[in-house]
Protein backbone atom coordinates (compact mmCIF):
# COMPACT_ATOMS: atom_id res chain seq x y z
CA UNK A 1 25.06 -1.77 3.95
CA UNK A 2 25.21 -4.99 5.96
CA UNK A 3 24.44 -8.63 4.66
CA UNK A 4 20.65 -8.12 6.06
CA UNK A 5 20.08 -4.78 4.50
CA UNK A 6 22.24 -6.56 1.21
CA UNK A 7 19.17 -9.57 1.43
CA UNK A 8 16.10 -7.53 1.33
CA UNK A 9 17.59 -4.91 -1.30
CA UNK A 10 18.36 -8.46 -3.56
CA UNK A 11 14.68 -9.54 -2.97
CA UNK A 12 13.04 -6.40 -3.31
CA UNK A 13 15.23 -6.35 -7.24
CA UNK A 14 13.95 -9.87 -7.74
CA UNK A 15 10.70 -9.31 -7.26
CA UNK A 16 10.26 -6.57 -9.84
CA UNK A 17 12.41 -8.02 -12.53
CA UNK A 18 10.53 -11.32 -12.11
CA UNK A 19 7.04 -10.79 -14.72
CA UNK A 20 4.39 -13.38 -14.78
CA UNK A 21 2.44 -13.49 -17.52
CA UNK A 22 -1.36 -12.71 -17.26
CA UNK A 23 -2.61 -15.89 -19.04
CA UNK A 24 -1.16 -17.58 -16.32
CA UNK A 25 -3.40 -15.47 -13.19
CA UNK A 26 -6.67 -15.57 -12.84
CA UNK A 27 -8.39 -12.60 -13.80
CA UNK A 28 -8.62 -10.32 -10.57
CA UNK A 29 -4.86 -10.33 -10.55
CA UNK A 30 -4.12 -9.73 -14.07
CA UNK A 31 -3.02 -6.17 -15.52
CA UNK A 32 -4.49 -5.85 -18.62
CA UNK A 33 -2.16 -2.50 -19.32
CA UNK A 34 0.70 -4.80 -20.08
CA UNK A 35 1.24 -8.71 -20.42
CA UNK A 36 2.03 -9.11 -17.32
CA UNK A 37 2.61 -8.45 -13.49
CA UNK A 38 5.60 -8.70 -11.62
CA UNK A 39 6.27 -10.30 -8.57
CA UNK A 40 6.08 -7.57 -6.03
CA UNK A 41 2.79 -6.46 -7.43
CA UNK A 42 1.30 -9.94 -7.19
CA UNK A 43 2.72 -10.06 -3.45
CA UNK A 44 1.11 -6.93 -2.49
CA UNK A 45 -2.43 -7.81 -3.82
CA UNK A 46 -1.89 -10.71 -1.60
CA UNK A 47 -1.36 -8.63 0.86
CA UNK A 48 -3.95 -6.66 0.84
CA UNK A 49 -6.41 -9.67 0.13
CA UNK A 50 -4.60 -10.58 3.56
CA UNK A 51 -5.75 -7.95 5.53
CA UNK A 52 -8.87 -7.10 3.60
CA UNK A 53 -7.96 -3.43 2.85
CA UNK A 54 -5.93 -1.78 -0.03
CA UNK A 55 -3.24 0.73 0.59
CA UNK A 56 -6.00 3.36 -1.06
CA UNK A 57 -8.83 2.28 2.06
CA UNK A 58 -6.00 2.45 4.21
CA UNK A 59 -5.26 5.77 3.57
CA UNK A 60 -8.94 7.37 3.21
CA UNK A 61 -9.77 5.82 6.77
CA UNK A 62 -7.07 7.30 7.97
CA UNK A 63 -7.45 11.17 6.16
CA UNK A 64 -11.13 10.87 7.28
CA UNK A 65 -10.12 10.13 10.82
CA UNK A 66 -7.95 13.26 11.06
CA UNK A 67 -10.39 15.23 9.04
CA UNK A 68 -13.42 14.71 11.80
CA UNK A 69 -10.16 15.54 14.91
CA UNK A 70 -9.35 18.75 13.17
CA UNK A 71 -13.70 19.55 12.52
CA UNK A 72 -13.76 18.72 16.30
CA UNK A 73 -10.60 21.16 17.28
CA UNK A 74 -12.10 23.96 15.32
CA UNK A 75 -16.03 23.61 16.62
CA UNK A 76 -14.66 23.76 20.03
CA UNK A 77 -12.57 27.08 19.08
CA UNK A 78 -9.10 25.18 19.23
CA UNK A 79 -6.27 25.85 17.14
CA UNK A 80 -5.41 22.64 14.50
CA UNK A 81 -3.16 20.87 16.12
CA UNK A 82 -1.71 18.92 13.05
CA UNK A 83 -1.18 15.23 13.59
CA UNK A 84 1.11 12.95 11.68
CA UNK A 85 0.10 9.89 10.48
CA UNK A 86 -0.98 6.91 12.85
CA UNK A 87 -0.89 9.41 15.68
């Protein structure tokens, strides 16, 4: 492991041990399961406030596009051609 790989393993560790407490987030960020949310899980809500999907949109958009390619394949008599991800 070099010192970069070493850097992002020690953040990655941070950011889960690190919980803030809900009474301190405003309420779309809170986790009402527990009593409170840890650092990485704040960062990726962020993130996805960022971008304006969530990893679950992401995900559906994608199955659906490979859904209608494969409906296409078979209408025209083709065999599946499975495709990976973001192909």
């Amino acid at each position: 492991m070099n010192g970069y790989e070493l850097i992002s393993e020690f953040d990655r560790v941070i950011k889960d041990i690190i919980v803030v407490p809900n009474s301190w987030l405003p309420e779309n960020f809170r986790d009402n399961r527990t009593d409170g949310v840890s650092l990485a899980d704040l960062e990726s809500k962020c993130d996805s406030l960022e971008i304006g999907e969530t990893d679950h949109q992401i995900e559906k958009r994608e199955k659906d596009r490979r859904i209608s390619l494969y409906a296409s394949q078979i209408a025209s008599g083709q065999e599946i051609t499975y495709l990976m991800k973001g192909t």
